[in-house]
Protein backbone atom coordinates (compact mmCIF):
# COMPACT_ATOMS: atom_id res chain seq x y z
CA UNK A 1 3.89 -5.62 12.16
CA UNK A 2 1.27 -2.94 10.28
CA UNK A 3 1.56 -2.92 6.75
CA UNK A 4 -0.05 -0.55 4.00
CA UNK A 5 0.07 -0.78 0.31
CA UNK A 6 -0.03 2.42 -1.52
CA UNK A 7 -0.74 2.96 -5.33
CA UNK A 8 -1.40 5.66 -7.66
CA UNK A 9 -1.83 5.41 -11.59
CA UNK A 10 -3.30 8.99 -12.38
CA UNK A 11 -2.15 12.57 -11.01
CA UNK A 12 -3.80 15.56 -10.55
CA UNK A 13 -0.48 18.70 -10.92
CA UNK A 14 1.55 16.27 -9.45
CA UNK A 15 3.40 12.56 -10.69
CA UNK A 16 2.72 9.18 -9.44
CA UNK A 17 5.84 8.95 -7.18
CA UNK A 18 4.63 12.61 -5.60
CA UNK A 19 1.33 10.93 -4.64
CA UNK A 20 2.76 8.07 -3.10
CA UNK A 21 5.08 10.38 -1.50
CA UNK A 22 2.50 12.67 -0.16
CA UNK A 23 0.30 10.20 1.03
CA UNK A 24 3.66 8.71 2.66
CA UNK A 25 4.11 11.91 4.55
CA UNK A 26 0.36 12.78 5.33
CA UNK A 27 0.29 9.33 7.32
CA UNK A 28 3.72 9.96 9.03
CA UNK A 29 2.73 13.44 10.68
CA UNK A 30 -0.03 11.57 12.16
CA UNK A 31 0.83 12.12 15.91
CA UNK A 32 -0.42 8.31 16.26
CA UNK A 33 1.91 6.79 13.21
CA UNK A 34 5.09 6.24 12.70
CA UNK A 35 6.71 5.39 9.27
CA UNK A 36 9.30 2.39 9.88
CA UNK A 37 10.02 0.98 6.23
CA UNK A 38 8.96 2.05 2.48
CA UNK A 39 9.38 -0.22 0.15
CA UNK A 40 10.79 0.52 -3.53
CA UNK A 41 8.24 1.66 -6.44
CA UNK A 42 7.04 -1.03 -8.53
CA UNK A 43 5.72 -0.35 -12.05
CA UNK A 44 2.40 -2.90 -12.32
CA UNK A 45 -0.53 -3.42 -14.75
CA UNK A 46 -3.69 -2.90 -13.57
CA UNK A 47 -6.19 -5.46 -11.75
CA UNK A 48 -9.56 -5.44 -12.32
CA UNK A 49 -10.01 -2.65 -15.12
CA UNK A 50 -7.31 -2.95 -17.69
CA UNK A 51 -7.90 -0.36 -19.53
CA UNK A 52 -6.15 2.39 -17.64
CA UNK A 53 -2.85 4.11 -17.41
CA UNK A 54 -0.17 1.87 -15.28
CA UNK A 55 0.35 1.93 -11.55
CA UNK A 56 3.26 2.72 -9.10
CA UNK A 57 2.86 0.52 -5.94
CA UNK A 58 4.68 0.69 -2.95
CA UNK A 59 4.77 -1.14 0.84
CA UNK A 60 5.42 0.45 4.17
CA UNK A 61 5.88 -0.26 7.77
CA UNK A 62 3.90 1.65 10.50
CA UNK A 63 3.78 1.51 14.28
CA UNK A 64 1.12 3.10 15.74
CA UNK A 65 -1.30 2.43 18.39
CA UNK A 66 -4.37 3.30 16.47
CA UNK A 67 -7.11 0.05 16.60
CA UNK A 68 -7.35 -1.21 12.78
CA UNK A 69 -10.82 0.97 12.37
CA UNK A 70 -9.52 3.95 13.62
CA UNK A 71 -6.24 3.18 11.45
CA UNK A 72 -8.04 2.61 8.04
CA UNK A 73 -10.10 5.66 9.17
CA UNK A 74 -6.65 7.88 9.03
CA UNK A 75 -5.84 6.34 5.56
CA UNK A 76 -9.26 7.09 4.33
CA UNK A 77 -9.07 10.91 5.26
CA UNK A 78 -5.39 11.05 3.43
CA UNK A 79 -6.90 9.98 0.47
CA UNK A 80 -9.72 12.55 0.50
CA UNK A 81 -7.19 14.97 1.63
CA UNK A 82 -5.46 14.21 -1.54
CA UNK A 83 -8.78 14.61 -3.25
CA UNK A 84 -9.04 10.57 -4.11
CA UNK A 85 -12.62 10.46 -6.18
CA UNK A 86 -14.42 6.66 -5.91
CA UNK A 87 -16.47 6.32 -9.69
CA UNK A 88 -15.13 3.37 -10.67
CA UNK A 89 -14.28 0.31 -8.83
CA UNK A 90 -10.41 -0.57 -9.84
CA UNK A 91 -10.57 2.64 -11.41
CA UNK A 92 -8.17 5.59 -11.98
CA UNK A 93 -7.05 6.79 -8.73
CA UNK A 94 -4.42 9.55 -7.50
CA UNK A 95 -4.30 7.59 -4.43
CA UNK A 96 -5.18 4.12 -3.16
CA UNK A 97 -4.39 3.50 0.48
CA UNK A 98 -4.80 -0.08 2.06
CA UNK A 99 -4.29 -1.72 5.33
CA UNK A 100 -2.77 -4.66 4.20
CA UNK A 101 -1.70 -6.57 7.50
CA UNK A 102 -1.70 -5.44 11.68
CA UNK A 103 -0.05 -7.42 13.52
CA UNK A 104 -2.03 -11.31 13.53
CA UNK A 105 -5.35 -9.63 13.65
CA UNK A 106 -7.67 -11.42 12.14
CA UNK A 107 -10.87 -9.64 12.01
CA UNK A 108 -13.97 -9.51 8.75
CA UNK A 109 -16.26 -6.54 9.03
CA UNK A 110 -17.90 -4.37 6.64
CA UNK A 111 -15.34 -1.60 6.43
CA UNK A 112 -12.39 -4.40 6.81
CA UNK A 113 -11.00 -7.66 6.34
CA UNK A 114 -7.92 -8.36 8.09
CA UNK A 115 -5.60 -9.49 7.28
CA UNK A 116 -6.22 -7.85 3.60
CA UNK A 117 -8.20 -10.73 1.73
CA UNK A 118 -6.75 -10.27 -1.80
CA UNK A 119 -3.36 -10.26 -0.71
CA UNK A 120 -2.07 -13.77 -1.57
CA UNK A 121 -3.38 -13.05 -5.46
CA UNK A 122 -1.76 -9.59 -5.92
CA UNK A 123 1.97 -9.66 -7.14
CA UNK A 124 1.83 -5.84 -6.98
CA UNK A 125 1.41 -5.97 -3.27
CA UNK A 126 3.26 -9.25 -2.74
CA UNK A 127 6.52 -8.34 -4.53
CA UNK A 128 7.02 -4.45 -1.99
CA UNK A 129 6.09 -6.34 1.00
CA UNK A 130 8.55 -9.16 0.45
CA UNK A 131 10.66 -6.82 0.17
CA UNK A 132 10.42 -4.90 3.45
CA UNK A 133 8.88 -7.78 5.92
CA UNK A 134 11.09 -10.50 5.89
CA UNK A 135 10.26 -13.45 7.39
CA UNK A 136 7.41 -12.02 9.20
CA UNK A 137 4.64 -14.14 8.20
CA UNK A 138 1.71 -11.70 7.18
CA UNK A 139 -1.12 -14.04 5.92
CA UNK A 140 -2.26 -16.90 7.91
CA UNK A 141 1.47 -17.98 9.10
CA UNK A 142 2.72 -17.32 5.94
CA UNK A 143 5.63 -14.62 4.69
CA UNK A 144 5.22 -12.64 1.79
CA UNK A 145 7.95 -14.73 0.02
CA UNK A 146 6.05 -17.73 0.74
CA UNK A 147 2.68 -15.98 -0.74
CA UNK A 148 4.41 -15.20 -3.78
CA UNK A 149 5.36 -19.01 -4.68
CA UNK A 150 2.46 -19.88 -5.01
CA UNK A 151 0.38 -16.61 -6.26
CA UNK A 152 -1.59 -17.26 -9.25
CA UNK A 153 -0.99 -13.65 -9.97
CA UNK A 154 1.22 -13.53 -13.16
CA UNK A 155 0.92 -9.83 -13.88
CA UNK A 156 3.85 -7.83 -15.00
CA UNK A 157 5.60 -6.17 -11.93
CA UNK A 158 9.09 -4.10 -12.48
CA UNK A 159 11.10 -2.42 -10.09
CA UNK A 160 10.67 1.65 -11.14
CA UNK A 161 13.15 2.91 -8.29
CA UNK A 162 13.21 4.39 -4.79
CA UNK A 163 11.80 7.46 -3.45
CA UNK A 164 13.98 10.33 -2.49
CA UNK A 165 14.46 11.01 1.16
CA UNK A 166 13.74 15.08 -0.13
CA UNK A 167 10.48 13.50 -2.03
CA UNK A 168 9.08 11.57 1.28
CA UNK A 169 9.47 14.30 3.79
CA UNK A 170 10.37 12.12 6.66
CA UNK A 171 13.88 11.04 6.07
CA UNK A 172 13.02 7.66 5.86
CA UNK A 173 14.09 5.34 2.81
C-alpha cells in the first residue's frame, strides 16, 4: 500500500478543499498513478508554527509503479505546479504533499525517509489514514489505529467533510 498525506491551510483564488482537490487530480492524471482511496477532510491545528491559519488534511491511496524517488519527485512538481512557495518551515502552504508510506519500504536518504518518520506523532495524518488503510500495518508492523493509541499527539483534529466527486475530478470518493 502507497499512502500520501495532503494539506493546505492558505489559498491563492482558490479554497483549501480546491487545493487538496487539485493536487488530488494533478497526481491521478499521472499516466504512472492511480488514485485508489481519499480519505475525508480533517480540520487540524497547526504543528510546528502555531501561529497560522488552520489546516485541511486529507489521506489517499495510490498504486503506481513509480520507485519512492521518482514518486516523491511527481508530488514535488504538483506542488510547484500549484505554485507551493518554501519560506518558512511549517509555514503557510497552498499545498503540502507527502509520501507517507510505500508498501514495507524502509529506506532513510536525504530527500526521504520511509516509511514517513513523523508519522506515529501526527494525529492529523494518523486520524485520515486510519480511516482509509485498515488493518494494513503502515509503520514498523503497526496499523494506523494502533499508531494512534499511543500518539502523544493531542492536537485538535475534526472531521470537516468529504470532497465532491465534481470537486476531485476523478470520480473517486
Amino acid at each position: 500500500m502507497i499512502f500520501l498525506g495532503l494539506g493546505s491551510n492558505i489559498s491563492n483564488n482558490t479554497t483549501r478543499e480546491d487545493n487538496i482537490a487539485t493536487a488530488i487530480s494533478l497526481l491521478d492524471r499521472h499516466a504512472r498513478i492511480t488514485v485508489t482511496k481519499v480519505s475525508s477532510l480533517y480540520e487540524t491545528e497547526p504543528v510546528g508554527l502555531k501561529e497560522q491559519p488552520s489546516f485541511l488534511n486529507a489521506v489517499i491511496a495510490i498504486d503506481t509503479d513509480l520507485p519512492p524517488l521518482e514518486l516523491l519527485a511527481v508530488c514535488l512538481a504538483a506542488e510547484q505546479k500549484m505554485g507551493r512557495v518554501r519560506e518558512v518551515r511549517w509555514g503557510p502552504r497552498n499545498i503540502d504533499v507527502d509520501l507517507l508510506a510505500y508498501h514495507n519500504v524502509e529506506m532513510a536518504v536525504q530527500a526521504l525517509e520511509l516509511p514517513h518518520p513523523r508519522m506515529p506523532d501526527r494525529r492529523f495524518v494518523l486520524i485520515p489514514l486510519a480511516e482509509i488503510a485498515g488493518n494494513v500495518p503502515i509503520f514498523k508492523g503497526q496499523t494506523a489505529q494502533e499508531l494512534l493509541a499511543v500518539s502523544p499527539d493531542d492536537s485538535q483534529v475534526t472531521l470537516y467533510g468529504r470532497l465532491s466527486a465534481s470537486r476531485q475530478g476523478n470520480g473517486i470518493g
